[in-house]
C-alpha atoms as a PDB file:
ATOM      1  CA  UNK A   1     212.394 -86.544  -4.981  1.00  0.00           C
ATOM      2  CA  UNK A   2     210.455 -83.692  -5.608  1.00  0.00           C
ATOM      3  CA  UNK A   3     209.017 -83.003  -2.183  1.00  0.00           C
ATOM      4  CA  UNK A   4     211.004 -85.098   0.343  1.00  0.00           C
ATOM      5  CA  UNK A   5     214.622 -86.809   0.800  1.00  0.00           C
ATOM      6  CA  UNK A   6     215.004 -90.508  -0.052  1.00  0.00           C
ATOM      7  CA  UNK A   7     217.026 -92.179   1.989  1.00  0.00           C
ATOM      8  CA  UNK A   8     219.015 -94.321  -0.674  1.00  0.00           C
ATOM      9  CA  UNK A   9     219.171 -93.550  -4.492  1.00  0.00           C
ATOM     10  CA  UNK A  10     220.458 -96.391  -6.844  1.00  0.00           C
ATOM     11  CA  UNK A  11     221.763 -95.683 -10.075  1.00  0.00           C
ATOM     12  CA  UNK A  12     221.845 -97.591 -13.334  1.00  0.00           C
ATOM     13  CA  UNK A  13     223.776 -96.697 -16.548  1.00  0.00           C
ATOM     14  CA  UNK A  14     223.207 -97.767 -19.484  1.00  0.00           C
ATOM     15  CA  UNK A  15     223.503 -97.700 -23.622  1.00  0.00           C
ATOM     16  CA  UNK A  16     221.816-100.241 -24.384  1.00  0.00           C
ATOM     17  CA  UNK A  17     218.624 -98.999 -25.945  1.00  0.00           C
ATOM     18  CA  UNK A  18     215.741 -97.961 -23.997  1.00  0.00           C
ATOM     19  CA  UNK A  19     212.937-100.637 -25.024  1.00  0.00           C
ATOM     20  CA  UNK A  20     215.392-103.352 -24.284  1.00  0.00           C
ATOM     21  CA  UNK A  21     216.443-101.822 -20.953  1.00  0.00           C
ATOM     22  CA  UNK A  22     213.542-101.300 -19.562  1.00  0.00           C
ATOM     23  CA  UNK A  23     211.430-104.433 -21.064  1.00  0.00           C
ATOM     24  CA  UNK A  24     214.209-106.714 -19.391  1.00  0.00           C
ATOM     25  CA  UNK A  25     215.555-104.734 -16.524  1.00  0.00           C
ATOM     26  CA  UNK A  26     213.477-102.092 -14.944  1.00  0.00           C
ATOM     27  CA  UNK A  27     210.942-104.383 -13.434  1.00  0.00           C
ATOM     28  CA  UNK A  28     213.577-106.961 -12.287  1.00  0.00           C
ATOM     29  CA  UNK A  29     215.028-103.832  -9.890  1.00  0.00           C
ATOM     30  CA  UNK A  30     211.669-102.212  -9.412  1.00  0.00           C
ATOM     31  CA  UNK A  31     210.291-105.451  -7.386  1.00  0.00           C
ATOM     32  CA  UNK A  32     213.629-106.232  -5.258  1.00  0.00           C
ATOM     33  CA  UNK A  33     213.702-104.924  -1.801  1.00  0.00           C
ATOM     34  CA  UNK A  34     213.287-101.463  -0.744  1.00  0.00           C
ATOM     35  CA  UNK A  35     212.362-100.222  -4.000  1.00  0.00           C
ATOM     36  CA  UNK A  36     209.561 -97.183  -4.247  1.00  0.00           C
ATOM     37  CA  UNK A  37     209.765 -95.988  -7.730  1.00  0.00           C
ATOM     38  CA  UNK A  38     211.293 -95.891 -10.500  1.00  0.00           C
ATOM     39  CA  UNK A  39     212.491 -93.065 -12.885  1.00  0.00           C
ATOM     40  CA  UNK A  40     214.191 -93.288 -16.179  1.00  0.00           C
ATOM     41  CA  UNK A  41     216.009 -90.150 -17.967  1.00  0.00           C
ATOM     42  CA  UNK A  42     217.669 -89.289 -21.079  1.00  0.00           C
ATOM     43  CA  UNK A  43     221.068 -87.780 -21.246  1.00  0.00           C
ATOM     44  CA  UNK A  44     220.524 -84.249 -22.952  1.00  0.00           C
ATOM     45  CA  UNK A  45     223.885 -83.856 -23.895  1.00  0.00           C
ATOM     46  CA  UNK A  46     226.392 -86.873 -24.953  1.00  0.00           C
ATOM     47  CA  UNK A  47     230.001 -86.308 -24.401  1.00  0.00           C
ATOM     48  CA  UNK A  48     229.556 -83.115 -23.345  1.00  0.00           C
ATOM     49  CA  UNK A  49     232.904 -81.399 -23.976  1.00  0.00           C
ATOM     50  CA  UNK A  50     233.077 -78.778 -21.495  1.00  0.00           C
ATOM     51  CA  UNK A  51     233.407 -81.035 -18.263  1.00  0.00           C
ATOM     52  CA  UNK A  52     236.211 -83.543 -17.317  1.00  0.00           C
ATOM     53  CA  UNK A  53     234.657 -87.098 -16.390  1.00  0.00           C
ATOM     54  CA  UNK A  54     236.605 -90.323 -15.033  1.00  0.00           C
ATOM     55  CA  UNK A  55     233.598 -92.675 -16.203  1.00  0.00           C
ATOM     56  CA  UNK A  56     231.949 -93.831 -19.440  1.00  0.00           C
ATOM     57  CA  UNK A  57     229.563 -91.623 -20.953  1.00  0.00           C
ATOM     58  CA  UNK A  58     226.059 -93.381 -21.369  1.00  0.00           C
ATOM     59  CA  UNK A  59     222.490 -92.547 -23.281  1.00  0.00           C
ATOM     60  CA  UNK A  60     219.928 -93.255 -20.601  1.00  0.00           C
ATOM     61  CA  UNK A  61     219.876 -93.041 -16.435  1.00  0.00           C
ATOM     62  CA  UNK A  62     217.577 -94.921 -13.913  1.00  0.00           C
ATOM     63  CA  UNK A  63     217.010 -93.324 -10.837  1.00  0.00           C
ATOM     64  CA  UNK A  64     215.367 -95.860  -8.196  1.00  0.00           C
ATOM     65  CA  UNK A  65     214.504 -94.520  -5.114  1.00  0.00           C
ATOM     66  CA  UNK A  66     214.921 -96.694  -1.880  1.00  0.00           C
ATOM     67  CA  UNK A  67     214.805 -97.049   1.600  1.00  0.00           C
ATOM     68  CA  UNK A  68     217.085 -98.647   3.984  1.00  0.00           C
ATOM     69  CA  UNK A  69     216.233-102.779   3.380  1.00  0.00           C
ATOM     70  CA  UNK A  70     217.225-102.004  -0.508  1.00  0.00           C
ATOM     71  CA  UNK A  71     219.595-105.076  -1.406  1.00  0.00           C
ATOM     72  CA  UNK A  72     221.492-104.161  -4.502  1.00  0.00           C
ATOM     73  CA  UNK A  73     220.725-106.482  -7.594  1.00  0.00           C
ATOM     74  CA  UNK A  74     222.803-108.870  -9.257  1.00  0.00           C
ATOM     75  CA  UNK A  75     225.092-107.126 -12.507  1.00  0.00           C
ATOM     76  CA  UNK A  76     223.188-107.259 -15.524  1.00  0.00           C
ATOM     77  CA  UNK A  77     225.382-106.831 -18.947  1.00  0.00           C
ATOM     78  CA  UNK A  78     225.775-103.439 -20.375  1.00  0.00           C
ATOM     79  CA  UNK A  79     225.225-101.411 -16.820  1.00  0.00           C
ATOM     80  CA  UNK A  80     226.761 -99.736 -14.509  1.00  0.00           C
ATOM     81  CA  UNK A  81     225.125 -99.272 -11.119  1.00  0.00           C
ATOM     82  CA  UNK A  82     226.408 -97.284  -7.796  1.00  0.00           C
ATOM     83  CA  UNK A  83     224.348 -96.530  -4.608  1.00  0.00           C
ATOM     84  CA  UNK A  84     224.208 -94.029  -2.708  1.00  0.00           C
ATOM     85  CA  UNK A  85     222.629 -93.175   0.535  1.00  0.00           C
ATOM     86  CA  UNK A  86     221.976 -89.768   2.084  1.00  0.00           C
ATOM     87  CA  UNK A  87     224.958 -88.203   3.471  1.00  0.00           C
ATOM     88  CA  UNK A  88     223.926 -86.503   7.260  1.00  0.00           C
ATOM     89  CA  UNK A  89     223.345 -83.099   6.335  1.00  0.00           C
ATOM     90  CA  UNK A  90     220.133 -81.436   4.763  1.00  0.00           C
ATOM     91  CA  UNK A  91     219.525 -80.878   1.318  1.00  0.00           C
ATOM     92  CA  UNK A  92     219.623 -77.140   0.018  1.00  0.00           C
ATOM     93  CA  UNK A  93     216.833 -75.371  -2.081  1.00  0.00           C
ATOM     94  CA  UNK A  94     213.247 -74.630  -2.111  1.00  0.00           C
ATOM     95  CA  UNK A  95     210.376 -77.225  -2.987  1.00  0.00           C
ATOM     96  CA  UNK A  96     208.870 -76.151  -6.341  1.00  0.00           C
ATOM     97  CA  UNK A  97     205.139 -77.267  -6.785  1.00  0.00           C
ATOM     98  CA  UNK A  98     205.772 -78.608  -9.899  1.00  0.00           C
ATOM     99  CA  UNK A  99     207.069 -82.049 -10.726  1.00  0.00           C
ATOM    100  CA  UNK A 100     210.714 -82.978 -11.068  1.00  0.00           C
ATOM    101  CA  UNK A 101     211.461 -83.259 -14.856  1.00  0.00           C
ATOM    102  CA  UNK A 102     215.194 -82.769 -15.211  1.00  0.00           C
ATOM    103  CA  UNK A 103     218.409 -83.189 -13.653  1.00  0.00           C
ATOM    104  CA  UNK A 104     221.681 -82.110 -13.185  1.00  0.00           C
ATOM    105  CA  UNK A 105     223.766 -85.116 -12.098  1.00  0.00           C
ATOM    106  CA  UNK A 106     227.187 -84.462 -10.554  1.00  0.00           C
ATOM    107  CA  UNK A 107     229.525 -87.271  -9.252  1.00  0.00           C
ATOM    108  CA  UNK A 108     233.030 -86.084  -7.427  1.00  0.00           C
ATOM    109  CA  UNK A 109     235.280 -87.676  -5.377  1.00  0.00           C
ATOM    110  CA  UNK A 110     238.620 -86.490  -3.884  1.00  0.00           C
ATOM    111  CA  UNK A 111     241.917 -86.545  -4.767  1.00  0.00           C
ATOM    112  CA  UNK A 112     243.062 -88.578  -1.638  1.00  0.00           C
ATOM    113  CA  UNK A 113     241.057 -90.523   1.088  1.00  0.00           C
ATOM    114  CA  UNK A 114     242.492 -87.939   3.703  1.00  0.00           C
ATOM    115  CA  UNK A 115     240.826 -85.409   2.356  1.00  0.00           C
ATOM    116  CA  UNK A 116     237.400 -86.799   1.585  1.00  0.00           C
ATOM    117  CA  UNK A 117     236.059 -84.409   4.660  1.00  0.00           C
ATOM    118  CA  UNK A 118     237.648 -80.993   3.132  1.00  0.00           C
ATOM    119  CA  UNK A 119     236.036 -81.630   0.043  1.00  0.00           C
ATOM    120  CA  UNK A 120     232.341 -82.819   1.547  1.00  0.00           C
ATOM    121  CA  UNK A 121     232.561 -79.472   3.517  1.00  0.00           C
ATOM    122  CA  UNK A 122     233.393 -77.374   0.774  1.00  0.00           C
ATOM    123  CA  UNK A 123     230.016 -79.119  -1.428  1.00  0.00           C
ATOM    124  CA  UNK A 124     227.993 -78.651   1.474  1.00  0.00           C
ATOM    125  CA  UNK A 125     229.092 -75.145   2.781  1.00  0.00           C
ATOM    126  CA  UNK A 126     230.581 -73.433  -0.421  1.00  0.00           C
ATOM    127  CA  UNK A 127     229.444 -75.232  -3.408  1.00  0.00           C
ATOM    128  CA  UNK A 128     225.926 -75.923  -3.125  1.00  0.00           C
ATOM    129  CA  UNK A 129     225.284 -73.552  -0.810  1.00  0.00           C
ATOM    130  CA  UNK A 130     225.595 -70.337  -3.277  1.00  0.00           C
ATOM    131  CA  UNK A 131     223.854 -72.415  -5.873  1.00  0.00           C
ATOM    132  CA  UNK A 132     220.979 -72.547  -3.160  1.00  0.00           C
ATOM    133  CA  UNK A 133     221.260 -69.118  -2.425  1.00  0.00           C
ATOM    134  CA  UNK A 134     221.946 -67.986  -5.775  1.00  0.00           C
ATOM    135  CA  UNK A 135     217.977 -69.316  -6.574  1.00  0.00           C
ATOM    136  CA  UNK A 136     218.994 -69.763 -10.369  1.00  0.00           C
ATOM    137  CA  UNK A 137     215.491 -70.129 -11.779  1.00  0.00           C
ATOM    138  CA  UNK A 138     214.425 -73.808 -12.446  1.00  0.00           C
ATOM    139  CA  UNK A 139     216.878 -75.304  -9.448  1.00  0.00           C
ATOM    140  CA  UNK A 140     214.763 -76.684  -6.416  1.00  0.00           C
ATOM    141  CA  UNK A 141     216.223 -79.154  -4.311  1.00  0.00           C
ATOM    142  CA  UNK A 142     220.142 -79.793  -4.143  1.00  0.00           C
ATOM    143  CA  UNK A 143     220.660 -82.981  -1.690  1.00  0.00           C
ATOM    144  CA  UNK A 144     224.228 -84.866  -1.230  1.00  0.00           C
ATOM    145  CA  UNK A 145     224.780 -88.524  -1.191  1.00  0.00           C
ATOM    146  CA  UNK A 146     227.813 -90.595  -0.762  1.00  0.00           C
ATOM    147  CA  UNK A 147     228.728 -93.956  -2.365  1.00  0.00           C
ATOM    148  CA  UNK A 148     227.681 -96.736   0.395  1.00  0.00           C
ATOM    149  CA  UNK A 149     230.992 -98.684  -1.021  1.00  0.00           C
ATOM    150  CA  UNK A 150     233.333 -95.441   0.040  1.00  0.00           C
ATOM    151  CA  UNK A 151     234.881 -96.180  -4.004  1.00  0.00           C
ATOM    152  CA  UNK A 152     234.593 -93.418  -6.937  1.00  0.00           C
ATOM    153  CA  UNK A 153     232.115 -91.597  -7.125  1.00  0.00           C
ATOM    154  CA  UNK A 154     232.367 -90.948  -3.734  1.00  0.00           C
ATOM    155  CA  UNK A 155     229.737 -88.539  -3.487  1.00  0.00           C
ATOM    156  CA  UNK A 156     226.715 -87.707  -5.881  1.00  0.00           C
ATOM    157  CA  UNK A 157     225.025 -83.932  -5.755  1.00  0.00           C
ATOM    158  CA  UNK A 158     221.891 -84.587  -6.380  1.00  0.00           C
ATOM    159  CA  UNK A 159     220.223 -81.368  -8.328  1.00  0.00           C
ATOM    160  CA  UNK A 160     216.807 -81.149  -9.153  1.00  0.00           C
ATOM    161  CA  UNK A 161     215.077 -79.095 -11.711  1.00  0.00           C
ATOM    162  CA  UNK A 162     211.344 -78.597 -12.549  1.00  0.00           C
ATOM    163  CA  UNK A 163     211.768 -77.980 -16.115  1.00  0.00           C
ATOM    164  CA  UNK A 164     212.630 -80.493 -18.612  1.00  0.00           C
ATOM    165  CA  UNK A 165     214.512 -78.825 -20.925  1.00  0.00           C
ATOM    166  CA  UNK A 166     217.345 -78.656 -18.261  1.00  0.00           C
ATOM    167  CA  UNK A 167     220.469 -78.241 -19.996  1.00  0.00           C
ATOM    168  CA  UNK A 168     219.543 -73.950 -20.452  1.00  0.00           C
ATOM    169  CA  UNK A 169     219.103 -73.498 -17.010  1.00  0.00           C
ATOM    170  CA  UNK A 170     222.543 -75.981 -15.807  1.00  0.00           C
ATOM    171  CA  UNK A 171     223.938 -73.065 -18.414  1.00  0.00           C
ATOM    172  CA  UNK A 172     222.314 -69.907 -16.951  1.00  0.00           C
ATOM    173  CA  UNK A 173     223.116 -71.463 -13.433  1.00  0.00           C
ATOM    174  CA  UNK A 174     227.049 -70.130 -13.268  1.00  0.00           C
ATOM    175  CA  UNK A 175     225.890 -66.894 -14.115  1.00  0.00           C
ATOM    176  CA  UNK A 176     223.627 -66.359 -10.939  1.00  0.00           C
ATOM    177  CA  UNK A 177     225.915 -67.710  -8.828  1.00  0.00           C
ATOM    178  CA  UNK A 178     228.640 -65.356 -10.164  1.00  0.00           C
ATOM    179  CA  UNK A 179     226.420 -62.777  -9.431  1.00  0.00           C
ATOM    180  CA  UNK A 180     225.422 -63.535  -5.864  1.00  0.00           C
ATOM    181  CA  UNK A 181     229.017 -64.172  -5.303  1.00  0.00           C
ATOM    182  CA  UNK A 182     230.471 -60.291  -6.589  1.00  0.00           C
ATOM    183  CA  UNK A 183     232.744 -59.375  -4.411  1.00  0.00           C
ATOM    184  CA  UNK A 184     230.842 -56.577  -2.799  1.00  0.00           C
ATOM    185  CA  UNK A 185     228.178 -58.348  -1.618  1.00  0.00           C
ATOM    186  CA  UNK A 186     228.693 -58.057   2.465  1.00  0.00           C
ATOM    187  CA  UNK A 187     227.840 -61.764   3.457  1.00  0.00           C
ATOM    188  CA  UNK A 188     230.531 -63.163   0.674  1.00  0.00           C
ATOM    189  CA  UNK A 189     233.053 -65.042   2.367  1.00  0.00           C
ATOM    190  CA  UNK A 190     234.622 -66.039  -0.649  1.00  0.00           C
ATOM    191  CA  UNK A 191     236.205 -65.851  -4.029  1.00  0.00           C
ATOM    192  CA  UNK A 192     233.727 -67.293  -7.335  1.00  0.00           C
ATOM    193  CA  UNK A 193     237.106 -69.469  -8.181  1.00  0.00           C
ATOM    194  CA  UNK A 194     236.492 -70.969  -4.465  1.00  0.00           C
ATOM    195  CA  UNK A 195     233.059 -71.843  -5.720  1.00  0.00           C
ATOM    196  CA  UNK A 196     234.110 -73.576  -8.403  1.00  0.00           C
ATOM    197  CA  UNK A 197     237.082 -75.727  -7.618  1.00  0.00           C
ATOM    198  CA  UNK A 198     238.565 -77.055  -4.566  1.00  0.00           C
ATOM    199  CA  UNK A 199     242.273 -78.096  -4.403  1.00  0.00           C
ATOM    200  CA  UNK A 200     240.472 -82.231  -3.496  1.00  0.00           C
ATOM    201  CA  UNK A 201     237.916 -81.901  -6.147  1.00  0.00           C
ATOM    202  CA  UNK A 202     238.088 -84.726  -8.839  1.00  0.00           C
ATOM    203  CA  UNK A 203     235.077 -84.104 -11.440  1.00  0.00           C
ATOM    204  CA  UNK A 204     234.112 -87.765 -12.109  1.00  0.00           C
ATOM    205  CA  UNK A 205     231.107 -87.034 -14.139  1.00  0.00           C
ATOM    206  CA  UNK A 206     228.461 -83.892 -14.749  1.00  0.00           C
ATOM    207  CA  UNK A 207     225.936 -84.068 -16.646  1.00  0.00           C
ATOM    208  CA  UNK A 208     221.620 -83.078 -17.278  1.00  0.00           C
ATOM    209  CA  UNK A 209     219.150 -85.496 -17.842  1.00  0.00           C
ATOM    210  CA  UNK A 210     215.299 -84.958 -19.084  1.00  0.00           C
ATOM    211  CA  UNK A 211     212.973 -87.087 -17.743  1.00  0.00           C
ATOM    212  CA  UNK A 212     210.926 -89.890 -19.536  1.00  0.00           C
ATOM    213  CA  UNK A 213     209.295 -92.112 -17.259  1.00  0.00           C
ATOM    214  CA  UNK A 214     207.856 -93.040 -13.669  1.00  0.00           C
ATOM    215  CA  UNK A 215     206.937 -96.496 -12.523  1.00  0.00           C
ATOM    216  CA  UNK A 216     206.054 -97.955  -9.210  1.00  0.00           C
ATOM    217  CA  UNK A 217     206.647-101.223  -7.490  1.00  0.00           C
END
């Protein structure tokens, strides 16, 4: 994060509470294989009502940044885990010289395995692309991923933010891109409803996250 692309991100979910978690678990994951660092990040708004989601909602998110050996770690009770590696196309953005404080998580898949491609080219081309271009302030760096298992989520976009009060600027966010997408604008190639939906788009989970923590191996 914050000023380069990590190869694989694993992802832990998790209510149990946050002394327990990371007093029994974060070191367990930290020193397995592969493992660089560590974040941990609070969800800033539970059950958000706004969004459709396929999965549980949870209180607190561990981001672990990997590279290539990682071996995933055996289940531990009360979390969910996925991992992801980089899908082959560049992340979207600008590098902001400050730190990496918040999140906005987004996990999609599509509606049928046939049309897992239409969808990654519509994230890639449509979707994150205006976002990028939009500059909404507080966005930086907007990189894909795709679950290494090919199951739901089967792709992560990866936002980051250098703020960590998130949740205003996920909210602000629309707006720019709305506005970079008006209709008169000579290099718009299509509609805002394009931008936000795609006929394969299942919204498994959205959501921002402040951070709390950093640890290394």
């Amino acid at each position: 994060m914050e000023d380069r692309i990590t190869s694989h991100l694993y992802l832990e979910m998790t209510n149990r509470p946050l002394v327990e978690y990371l007093g029994q678990r974060l070191d367990e994951v930290l020193q397995g294989p592969g493992v660089e660092r560590a974040t941990w990040w609070e969800n800033c708004v539970p059950n958000r009502p706004d969004l459709p989601r396929t999965m549980e909602e949870f209180s607190t998110l561990a981001v672990y940044e990997c590279n290539p050996i990682f071996a995933r770690p055996d289940a531990a009770e009360g979390v969910t885990s996925h991992h992801f590696r980089h899908y082959a196309r560049p992340g979207q953005g600008t590098i902001s010289p400050k730190p990496t404080l918040g999140l906005e998580l987004v996990l999609i898949s599509p509606r049928t395995p046939l049309e897992a491609q239409a969808l990654r080219d519509w994230g890639d081309f449509v979707h994150i692309h205006d976002i990028a271009a939009a500059q909404p302030p507080h966005f930086t760096m907007i990189t894909p991923y795709e679950n290494v298992t090919g199951d739901s989520p089967r792709y992560m976009h990866f936002y980051e933010l250098d703020t960590d009060d998130p949740e205003p600027a996920f909210r602000a966010m629309t707006a720019y891109t709305r506005a970079r997408s008006n209709a008169e604008c000579a290099w718009n190639t299509h509609s805002f409803t394009e931008w936000m939906v795609h006929p394969a788009l299942v919204i498994d989970y959205v959501n921002t996250f402040r951070r709390l923590g950093v640890r290394h191996p």
